[in-house]
N, C-alpha and C. Protein backbone atom coordinates (compact mmCIF):
# COMPACT_ATOMS: atom_id res chain seq x y z
N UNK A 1 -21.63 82.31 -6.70
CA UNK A 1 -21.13 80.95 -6.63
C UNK A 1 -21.10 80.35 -8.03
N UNK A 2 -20.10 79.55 -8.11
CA UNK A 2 -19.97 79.17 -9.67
C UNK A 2 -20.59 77.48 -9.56
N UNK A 3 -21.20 77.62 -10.37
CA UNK A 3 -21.69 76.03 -10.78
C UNK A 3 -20.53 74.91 -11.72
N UNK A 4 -20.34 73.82 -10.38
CA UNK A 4 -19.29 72.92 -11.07
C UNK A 4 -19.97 72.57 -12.16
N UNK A 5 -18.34 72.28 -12.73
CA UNK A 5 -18.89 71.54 -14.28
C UNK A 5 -19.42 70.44 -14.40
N UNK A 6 -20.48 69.66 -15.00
CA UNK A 6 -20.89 68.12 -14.82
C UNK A 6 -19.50 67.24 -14.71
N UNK A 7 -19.70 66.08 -14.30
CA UNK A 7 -18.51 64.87 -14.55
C UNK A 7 -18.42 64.24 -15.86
N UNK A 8 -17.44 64.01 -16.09
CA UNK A 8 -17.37 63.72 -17.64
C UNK A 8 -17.26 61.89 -17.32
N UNK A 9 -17.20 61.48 -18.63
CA UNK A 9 -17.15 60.08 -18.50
C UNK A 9 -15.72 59.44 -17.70
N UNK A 10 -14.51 59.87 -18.07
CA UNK A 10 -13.48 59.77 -17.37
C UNK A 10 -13.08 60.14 -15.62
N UNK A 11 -13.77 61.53 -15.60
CA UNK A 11 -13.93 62.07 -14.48
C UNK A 11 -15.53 62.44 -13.94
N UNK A 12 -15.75 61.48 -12.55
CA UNK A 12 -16.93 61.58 -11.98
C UNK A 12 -16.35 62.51 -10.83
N UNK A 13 -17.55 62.89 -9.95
CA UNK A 13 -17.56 63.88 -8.80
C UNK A 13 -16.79 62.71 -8.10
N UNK A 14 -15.27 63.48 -7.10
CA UNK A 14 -14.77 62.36 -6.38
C UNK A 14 -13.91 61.34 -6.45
N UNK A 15 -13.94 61.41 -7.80
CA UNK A 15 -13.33 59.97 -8.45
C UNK A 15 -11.83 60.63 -9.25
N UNK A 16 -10.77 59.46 -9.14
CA UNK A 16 -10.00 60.37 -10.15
C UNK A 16 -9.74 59.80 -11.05
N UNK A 17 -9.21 60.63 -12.27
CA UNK A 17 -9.26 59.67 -13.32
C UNK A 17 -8.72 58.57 -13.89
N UNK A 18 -9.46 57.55 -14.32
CA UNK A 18 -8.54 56.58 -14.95
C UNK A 18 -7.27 56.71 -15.46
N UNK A 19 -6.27 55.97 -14.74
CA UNK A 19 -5.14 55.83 -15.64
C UNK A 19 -4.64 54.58 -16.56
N UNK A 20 -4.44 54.75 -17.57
CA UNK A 20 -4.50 54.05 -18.94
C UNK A 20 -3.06 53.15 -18.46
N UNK A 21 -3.37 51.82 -18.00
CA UNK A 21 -1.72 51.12 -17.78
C UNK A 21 -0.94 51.03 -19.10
N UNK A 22 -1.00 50.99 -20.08
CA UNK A 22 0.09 50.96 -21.13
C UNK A 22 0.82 52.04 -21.41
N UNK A 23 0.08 53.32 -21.19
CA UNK A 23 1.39 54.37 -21.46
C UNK A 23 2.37 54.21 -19.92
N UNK A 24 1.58 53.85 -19.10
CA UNK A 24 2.20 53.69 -17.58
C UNK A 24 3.55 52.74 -17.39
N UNK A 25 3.18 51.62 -18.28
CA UNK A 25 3.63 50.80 -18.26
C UNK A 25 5.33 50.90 -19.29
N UNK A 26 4.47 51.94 -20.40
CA UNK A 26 5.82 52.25 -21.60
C UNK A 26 6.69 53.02 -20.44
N UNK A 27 6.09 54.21 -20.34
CA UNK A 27 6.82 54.91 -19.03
C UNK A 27 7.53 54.18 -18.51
N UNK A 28 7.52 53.45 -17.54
CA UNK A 28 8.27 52.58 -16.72
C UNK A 28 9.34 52.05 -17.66
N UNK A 29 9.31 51.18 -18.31
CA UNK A 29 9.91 50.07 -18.90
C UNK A 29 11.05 51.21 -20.12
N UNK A 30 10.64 52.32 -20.74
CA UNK A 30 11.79 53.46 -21.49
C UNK A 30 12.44 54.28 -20.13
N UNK A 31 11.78 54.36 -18.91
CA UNK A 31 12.53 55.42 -17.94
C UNK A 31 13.57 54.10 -17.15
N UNK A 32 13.56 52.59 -17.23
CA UNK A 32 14.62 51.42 -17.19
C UNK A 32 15.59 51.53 -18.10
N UNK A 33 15.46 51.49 -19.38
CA UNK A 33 16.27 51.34 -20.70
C UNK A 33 17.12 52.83 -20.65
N UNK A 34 16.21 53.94 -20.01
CA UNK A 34 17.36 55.11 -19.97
C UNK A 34 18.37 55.07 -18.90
N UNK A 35 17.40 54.76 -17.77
CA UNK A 35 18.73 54.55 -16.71
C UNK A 35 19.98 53.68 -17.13
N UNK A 36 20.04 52.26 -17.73
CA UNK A 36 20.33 51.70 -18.09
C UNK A 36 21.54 51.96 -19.27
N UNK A 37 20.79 53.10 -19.72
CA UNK A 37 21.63 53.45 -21.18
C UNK A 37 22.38 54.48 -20.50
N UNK A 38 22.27 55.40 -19.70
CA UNK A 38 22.95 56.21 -18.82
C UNK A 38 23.40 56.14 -17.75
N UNK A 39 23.26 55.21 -17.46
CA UNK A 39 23.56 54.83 -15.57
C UNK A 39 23.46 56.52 -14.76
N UNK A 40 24.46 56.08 -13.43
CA UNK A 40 24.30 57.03 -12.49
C UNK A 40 24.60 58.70 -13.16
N UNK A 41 24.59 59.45 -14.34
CA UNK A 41 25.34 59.95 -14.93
C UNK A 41 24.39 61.42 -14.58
N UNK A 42 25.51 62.98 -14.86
CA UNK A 42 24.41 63.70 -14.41
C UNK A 42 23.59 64.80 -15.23
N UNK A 43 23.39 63.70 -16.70
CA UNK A 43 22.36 64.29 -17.32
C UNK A 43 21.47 62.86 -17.55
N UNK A 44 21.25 61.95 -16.75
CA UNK A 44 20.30 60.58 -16.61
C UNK A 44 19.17 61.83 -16.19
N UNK A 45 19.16 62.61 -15.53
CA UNK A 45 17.40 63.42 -15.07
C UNK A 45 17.14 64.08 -16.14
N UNK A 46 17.48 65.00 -17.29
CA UNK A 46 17.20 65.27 -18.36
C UNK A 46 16.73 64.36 -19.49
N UNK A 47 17.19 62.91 -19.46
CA UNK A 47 16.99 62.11 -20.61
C UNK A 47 15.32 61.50 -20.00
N UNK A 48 15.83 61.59 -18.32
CA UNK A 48 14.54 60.27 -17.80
C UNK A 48 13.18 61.38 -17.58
N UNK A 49 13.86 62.71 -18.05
CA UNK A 49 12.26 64.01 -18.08
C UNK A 49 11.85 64.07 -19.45
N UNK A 50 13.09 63.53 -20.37
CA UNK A 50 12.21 63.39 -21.83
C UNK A 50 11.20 62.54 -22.19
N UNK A 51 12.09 61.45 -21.71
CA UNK A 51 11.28 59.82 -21.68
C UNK A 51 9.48 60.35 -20.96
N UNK A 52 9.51 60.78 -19.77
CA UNK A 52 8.12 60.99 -19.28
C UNK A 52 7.37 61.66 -20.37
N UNK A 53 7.84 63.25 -20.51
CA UNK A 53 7.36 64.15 -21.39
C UNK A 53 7.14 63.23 -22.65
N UNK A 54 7.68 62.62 -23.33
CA UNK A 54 7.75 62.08 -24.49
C UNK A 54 6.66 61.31 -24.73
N UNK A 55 6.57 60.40 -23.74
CA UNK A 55 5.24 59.39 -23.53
C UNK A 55 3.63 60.05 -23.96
N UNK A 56 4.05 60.66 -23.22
CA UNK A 56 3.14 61.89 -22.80
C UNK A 56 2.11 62.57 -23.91
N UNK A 57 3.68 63.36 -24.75
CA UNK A 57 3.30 64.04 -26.31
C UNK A 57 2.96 63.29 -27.30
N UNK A 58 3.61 62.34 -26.96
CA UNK A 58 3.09 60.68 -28.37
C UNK A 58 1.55 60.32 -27.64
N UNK A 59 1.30 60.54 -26.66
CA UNK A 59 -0.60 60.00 -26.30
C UNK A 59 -1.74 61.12 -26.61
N UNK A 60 -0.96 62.27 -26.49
CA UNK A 60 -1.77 63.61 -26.85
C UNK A 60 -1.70 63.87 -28.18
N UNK A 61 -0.30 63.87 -29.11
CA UNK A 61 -0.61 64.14 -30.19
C UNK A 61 -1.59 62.50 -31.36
N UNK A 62 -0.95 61.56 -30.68
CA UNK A 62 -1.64 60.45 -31.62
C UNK A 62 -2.98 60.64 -31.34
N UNK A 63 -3.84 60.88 -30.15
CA UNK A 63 -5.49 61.04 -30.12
C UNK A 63 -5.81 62.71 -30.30
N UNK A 64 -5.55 63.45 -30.51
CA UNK A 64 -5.85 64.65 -30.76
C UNK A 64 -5.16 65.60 -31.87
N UNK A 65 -3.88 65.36 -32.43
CA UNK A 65 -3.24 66.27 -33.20
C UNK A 65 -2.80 67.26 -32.86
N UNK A 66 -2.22 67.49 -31.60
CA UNK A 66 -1.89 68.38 -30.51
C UNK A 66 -0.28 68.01 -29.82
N UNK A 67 -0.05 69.13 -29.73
CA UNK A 67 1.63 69.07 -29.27
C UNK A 67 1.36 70.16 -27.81
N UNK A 68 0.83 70.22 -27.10
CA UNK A 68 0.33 71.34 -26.13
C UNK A 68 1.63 72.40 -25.76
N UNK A 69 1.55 73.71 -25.78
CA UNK A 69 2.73 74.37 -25.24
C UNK A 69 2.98 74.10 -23.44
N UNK A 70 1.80 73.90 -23.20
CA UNK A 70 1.86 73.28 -21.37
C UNK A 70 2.40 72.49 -21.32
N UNK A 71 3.07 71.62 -22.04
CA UNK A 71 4.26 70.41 -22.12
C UNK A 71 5.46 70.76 -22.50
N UNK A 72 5.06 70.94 -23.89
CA UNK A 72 6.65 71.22 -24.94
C UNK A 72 7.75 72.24 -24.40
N UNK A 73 6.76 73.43 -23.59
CA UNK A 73 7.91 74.34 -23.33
C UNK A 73 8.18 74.49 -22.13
N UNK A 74 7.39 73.73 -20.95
CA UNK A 74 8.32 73.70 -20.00
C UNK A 74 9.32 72.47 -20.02
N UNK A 75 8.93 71.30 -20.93
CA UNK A 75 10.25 70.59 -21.08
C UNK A 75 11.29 70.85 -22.05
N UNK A 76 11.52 71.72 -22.62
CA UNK A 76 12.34 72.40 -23.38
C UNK A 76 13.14 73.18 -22.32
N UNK A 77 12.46 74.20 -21.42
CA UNK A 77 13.35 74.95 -20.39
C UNK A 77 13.56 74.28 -19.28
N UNK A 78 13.11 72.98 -18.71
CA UNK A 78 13.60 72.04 -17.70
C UNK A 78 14.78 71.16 -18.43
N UNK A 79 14.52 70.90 -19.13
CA UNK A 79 15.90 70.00 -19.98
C UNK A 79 16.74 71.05 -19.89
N UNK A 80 16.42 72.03 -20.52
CA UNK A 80 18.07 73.03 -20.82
C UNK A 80 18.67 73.52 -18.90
N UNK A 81 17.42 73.18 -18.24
CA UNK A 81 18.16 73.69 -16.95
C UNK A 81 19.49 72.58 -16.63
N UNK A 82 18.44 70.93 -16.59
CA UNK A 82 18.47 70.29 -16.28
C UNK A 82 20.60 69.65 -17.13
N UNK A 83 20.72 70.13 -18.28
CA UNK A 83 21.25 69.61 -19.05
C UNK A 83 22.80 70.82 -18.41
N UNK A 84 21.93 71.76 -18.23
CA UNK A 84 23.23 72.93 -17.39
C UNK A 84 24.03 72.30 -16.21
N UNK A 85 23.14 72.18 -15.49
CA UNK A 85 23.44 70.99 -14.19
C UNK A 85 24.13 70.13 -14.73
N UNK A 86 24.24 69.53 -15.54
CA UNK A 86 24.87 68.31 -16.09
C UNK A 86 26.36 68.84 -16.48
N UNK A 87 25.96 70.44 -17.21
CA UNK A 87 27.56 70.70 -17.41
C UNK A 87 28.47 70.95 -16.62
N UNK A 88 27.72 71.76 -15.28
CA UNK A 88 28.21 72.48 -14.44
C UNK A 88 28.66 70.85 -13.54
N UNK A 89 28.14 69.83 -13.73
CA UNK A 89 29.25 68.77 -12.75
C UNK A 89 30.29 68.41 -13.24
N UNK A 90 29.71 67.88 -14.85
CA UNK A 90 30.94 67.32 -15.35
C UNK A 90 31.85 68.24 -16.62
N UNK A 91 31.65 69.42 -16.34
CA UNK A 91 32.87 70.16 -16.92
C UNK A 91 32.66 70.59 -18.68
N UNK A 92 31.28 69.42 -18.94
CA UNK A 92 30.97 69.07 -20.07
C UNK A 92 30.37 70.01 -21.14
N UNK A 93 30.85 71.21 -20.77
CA UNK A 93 30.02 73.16 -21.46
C UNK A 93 30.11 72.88 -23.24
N UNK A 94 31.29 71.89 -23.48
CA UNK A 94 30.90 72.34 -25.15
C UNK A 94 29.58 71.59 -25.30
N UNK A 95 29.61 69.97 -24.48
CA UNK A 95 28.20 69.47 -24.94
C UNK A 95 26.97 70.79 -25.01
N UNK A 96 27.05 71.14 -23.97
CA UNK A 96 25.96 72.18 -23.46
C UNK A 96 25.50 72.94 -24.68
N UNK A 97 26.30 73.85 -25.52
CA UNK A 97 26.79 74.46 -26.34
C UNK A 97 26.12 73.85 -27.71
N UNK A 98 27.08 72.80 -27.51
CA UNK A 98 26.28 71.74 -28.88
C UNK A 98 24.90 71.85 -28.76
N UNK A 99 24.18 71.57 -27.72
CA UNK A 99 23.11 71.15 -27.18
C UNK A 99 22.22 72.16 -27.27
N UNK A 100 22.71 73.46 -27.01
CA UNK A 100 21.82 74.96 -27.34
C UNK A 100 21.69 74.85 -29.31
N UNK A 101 22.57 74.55 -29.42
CA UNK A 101 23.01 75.24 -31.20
C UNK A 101 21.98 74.38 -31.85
N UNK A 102 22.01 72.84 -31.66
CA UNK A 102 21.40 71.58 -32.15
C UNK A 102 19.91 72.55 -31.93
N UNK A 103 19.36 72.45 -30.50
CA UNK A 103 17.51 72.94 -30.24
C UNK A 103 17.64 74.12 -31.50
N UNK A 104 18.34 74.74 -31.70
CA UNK A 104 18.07 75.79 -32.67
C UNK A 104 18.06 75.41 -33.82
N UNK A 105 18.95 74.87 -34.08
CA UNK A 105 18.76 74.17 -35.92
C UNK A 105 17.56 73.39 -36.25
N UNK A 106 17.52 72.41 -35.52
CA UNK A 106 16.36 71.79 -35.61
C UNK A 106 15.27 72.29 -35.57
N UNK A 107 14.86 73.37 -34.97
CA UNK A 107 13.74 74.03 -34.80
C UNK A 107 13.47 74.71 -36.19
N UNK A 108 14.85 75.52 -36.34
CA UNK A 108 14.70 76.23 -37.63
C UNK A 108 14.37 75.44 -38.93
N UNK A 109 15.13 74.37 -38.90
CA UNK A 109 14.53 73.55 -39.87
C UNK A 109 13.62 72.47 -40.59
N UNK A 110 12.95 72.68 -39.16
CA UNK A 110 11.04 72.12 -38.83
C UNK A 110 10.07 73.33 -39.51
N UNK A 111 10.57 74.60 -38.76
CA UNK A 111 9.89 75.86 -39.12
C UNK A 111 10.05 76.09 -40.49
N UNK A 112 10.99 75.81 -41.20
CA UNK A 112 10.87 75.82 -42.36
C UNK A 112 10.12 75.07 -43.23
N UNK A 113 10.06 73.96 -43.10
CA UNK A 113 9.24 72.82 -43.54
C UNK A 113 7.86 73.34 -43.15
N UNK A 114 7.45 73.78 -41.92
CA UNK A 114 6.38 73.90 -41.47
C UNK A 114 5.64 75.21 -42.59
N UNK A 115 6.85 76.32 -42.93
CA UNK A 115 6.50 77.15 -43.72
C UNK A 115 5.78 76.55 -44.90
N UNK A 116 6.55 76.09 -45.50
CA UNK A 116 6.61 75.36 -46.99
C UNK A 116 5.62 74.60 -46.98
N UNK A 117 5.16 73.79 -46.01
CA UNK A 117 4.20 72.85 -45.62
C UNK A 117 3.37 72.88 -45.02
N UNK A 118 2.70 73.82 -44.25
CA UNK A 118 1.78 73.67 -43.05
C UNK A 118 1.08 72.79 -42.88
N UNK A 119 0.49 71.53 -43.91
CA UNK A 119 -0.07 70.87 -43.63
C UNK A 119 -0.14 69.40 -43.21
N UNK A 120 1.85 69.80 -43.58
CA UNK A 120 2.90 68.67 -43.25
C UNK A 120 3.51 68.51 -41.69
N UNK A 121 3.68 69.70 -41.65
CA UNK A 121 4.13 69.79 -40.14
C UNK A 121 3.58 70.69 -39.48
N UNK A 122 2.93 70.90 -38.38
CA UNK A 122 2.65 71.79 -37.43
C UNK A 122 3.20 72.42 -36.11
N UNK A 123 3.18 73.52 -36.28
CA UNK A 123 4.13 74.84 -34.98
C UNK A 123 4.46 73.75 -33.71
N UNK A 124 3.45 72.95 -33.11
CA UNK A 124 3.74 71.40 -32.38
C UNK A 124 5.02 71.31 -32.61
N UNK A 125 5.28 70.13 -33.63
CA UNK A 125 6.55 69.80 -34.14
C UNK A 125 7.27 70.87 -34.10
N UNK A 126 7.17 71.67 -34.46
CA UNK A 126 8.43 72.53 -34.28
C UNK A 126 9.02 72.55 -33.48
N UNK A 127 8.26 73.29 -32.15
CA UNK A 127 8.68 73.44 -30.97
C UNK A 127 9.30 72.12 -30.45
N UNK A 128 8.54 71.09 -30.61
CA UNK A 128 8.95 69.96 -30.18
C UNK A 128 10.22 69.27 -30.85
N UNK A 129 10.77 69.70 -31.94
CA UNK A 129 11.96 69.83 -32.67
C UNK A 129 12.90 70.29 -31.68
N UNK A 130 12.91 71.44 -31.03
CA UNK A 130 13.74 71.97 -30.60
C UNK A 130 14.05 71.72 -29.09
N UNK A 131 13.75 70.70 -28.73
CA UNK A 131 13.14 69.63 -27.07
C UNK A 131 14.53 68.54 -27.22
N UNK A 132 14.22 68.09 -29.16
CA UNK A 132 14.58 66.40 -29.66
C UNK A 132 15.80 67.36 -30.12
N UNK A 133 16.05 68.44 -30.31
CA UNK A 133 17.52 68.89 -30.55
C UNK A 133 18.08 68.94 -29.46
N UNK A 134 17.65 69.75 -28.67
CA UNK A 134 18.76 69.77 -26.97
C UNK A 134 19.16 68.58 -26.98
N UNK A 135 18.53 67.77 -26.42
CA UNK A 135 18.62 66.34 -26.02
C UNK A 135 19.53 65.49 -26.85
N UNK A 136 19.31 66.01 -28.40
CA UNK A 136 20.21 64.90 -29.18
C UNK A 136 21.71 65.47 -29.14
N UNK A 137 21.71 66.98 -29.07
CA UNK A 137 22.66 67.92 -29.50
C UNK A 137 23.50 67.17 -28.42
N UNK A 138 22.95 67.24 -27.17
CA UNK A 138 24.30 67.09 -26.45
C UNK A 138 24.68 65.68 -26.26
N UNK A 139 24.50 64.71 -27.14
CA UNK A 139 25.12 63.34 -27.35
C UNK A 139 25.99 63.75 -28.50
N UNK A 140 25.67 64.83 -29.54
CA UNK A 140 26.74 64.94 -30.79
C UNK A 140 25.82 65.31 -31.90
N UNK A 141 26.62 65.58 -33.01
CA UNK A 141 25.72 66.42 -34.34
C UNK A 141 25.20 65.10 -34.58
N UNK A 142 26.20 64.06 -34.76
CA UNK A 142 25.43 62.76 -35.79
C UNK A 142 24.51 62.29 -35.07
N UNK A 143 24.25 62.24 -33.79
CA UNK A 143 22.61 62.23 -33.02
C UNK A 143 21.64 63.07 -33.49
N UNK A 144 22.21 64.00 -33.89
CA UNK A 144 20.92 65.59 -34.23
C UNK A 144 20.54 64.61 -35.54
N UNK A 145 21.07 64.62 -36.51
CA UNK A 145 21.17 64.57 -37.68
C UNK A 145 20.30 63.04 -38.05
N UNK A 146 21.09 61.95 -37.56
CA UNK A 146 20.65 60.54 -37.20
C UNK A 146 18.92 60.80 -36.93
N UNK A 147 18.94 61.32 -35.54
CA UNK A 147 17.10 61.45 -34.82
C UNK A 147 16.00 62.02 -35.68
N UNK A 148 16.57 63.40 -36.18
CA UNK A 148 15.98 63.80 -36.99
C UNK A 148 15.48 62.82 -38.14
N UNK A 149 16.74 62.24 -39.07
CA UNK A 149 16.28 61.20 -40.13
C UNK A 149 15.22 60.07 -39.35
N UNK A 150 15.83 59.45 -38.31
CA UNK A 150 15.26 58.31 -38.11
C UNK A 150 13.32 58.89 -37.79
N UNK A 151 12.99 60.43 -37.51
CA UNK A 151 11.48 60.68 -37.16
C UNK A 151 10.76 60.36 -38.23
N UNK A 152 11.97 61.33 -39.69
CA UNK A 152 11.05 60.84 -41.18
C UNK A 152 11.18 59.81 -41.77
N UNK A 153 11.46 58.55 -41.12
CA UNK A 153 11.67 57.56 -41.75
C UNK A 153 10.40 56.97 -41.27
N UNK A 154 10.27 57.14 -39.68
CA UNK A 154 9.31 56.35 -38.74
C UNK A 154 8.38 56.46 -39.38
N UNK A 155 8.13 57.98 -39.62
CA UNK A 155 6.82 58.63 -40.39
C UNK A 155 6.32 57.92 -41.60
N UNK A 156 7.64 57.73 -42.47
CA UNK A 156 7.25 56.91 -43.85
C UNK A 156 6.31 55.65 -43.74
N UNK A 157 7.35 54.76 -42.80
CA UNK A 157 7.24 53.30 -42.77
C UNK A 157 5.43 53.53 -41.92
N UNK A 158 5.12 54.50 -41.22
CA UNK A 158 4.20 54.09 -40.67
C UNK A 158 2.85 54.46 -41.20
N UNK A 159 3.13 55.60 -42.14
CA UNK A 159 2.35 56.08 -43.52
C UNK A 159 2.26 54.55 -44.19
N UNK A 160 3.21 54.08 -44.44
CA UNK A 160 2.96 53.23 -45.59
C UNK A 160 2.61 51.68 -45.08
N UNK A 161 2.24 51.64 -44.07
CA UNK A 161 1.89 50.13 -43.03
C UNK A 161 0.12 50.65 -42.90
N UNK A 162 -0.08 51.73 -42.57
CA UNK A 162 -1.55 52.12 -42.34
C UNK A 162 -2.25 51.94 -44.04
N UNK A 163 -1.56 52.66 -44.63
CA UNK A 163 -2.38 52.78 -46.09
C UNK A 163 -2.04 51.48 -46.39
N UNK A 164 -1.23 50.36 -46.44
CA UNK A 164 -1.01 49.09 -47.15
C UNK A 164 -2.54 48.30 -45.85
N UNK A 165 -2.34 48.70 -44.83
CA UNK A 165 -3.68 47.77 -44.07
C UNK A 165 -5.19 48.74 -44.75
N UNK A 166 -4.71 49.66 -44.94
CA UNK A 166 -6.35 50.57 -45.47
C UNK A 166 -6.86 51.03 -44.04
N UNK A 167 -6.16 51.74 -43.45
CA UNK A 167 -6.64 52.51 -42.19
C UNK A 167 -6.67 54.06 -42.13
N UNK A 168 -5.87 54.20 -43.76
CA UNK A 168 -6.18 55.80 -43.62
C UNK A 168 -6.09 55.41 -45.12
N UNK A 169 -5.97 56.78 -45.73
CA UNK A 169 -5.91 57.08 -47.14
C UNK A 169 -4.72 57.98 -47.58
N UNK A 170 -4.36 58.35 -48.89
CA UNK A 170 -3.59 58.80 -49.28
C UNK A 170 -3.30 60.61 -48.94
N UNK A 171 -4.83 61.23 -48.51
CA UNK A 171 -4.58 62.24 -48.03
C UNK A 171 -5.06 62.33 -46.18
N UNK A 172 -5.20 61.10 -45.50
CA UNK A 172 -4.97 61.65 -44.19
C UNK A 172 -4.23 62.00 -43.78
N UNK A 173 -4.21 62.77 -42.45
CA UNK A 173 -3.14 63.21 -42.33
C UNK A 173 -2.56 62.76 -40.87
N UNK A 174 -1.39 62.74 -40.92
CA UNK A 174 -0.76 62.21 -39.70
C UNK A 174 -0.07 62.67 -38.44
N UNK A 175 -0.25 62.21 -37.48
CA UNK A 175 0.30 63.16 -36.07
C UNK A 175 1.94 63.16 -36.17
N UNK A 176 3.02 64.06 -36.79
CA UNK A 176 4.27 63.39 -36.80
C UNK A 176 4.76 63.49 -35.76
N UNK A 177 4.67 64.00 -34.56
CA UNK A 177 5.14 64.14 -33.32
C UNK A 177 5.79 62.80 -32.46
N UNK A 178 4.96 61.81 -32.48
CA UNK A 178 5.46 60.42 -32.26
C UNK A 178 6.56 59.56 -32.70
N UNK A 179 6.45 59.88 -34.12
CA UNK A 179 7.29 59.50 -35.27
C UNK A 179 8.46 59.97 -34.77
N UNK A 180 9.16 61.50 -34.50
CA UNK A 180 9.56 62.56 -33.95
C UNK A 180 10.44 61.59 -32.80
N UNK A 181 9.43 61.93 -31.79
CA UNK A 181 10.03 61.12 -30.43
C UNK A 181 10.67 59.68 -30.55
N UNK A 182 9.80 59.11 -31.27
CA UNK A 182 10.30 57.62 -31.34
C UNK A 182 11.92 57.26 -32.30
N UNK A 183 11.61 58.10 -33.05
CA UNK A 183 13.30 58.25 -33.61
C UNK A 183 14.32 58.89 -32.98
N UNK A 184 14.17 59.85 -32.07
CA UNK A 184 15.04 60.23 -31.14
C UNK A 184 14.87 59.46 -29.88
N UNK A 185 13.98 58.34 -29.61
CA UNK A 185 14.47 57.39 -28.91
C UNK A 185 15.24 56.31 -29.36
N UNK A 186 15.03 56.09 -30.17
CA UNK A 186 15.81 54.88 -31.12
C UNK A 186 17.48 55.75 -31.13
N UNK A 187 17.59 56.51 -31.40
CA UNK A 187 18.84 57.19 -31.25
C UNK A 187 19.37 57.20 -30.24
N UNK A 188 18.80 57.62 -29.19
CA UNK A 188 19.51 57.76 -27.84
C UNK A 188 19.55 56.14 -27.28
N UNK A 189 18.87 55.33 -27.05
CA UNK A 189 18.97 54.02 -26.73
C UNK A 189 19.32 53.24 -27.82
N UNK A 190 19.79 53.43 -28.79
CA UNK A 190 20.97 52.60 -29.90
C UNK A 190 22.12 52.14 -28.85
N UNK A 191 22.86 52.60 -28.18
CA UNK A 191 24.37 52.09 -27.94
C UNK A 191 23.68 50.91 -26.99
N UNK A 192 22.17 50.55 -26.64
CA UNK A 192 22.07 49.55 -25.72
C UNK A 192 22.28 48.22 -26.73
N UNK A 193 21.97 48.13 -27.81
CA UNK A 193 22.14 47.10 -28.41
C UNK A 193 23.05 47.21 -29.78
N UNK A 194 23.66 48.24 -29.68
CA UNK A 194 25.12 48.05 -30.41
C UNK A 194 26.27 47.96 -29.82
């Protein structure tokens, strides 16, 4: 017989665990703004599985420094299912296409950085590069291209808001994964307020 594990502070015998209302709440209120930005359309389930996943990877990597492959890669191969379905209704195969080529570039050119850098970017990001490529790819290159910029920008401005308050220092180091997501949200929900 195996001896359960004690209860942790989050999880008691019985009990389940707390759920944190603000990521609950982001959830909700970005899986509105996508419907919204996509209406009835039939890649709205691919964008509204990023939005979850996304939430998700921005709460794990900002408290831990972690991009988990138990996330990244089954939403990498649910999107690309998910994004097939999308072609196979609306006829839409070059997006698709775009959309394969984009996860690959991007990836490759995270992995590179990641080479050059390891301490800049981590195998995380990478993979997770190649999630924020599908997804952007099949809106168009200047989405790939755009999301991508807008992650290292996020990254900058938010490097340089922490060290101007004195919350980190010049060599902490930072979760870019968020940065990442949040610029390829800003990309994809741009046409709501342009």
């Amino acid at each position: 017989m195996v001896a359960a594990a004690p209860p942790t502070q989050d999880h008691r015998a019985g009990e389940r665990p707390a759920t944190r209302p603000v990521p609950v709440l982001l959830t909700a209120a970005l899986c509105a703004l996508t419907a919204l930005r996509f209406g009835a359309s039939a890649e709205l389930p691919a964008y509204l599985l990023l939005v979850v996943a996304g939430v998700l990877l921005a709460a794990i990597d900002r408290d831990h420094h972690l991009l988990p492959n138990r996330v990244v890669l089954p939403t990498l191969v649910a999107g690309a299912v998910l994004l097939s379905g999308a072609a196979a209704v609306t006829g839409e195969w070059p997006a698709l296409i775009r959309a394969g080529l984009a996860a690959a570039a991007v990836f490759a050119v995270l992995l590179g950085m990641a080479l050059v850098s390891p301490a800049g970017i981590g195998m995380g990001d990478v993979k997770l590069g190649a999630v924020l490529g599908l997804n952007l790819g099949w809106l168009g290159w200047p989405h790939v291209l755009l999301g991508l910029s807008a992650g290292f920008v996020v990254q900058a401005l938010l490097a340089l808001a922490l060290m101007a308050t004195r919350r980190v220092g010049l060599h902490t180091e930072l979760p870019f994964g968020p940065a990442l997501l949040l610029g390829t949200g800003l990309v994809v929900l741009a046409p709501l307020v342009i």
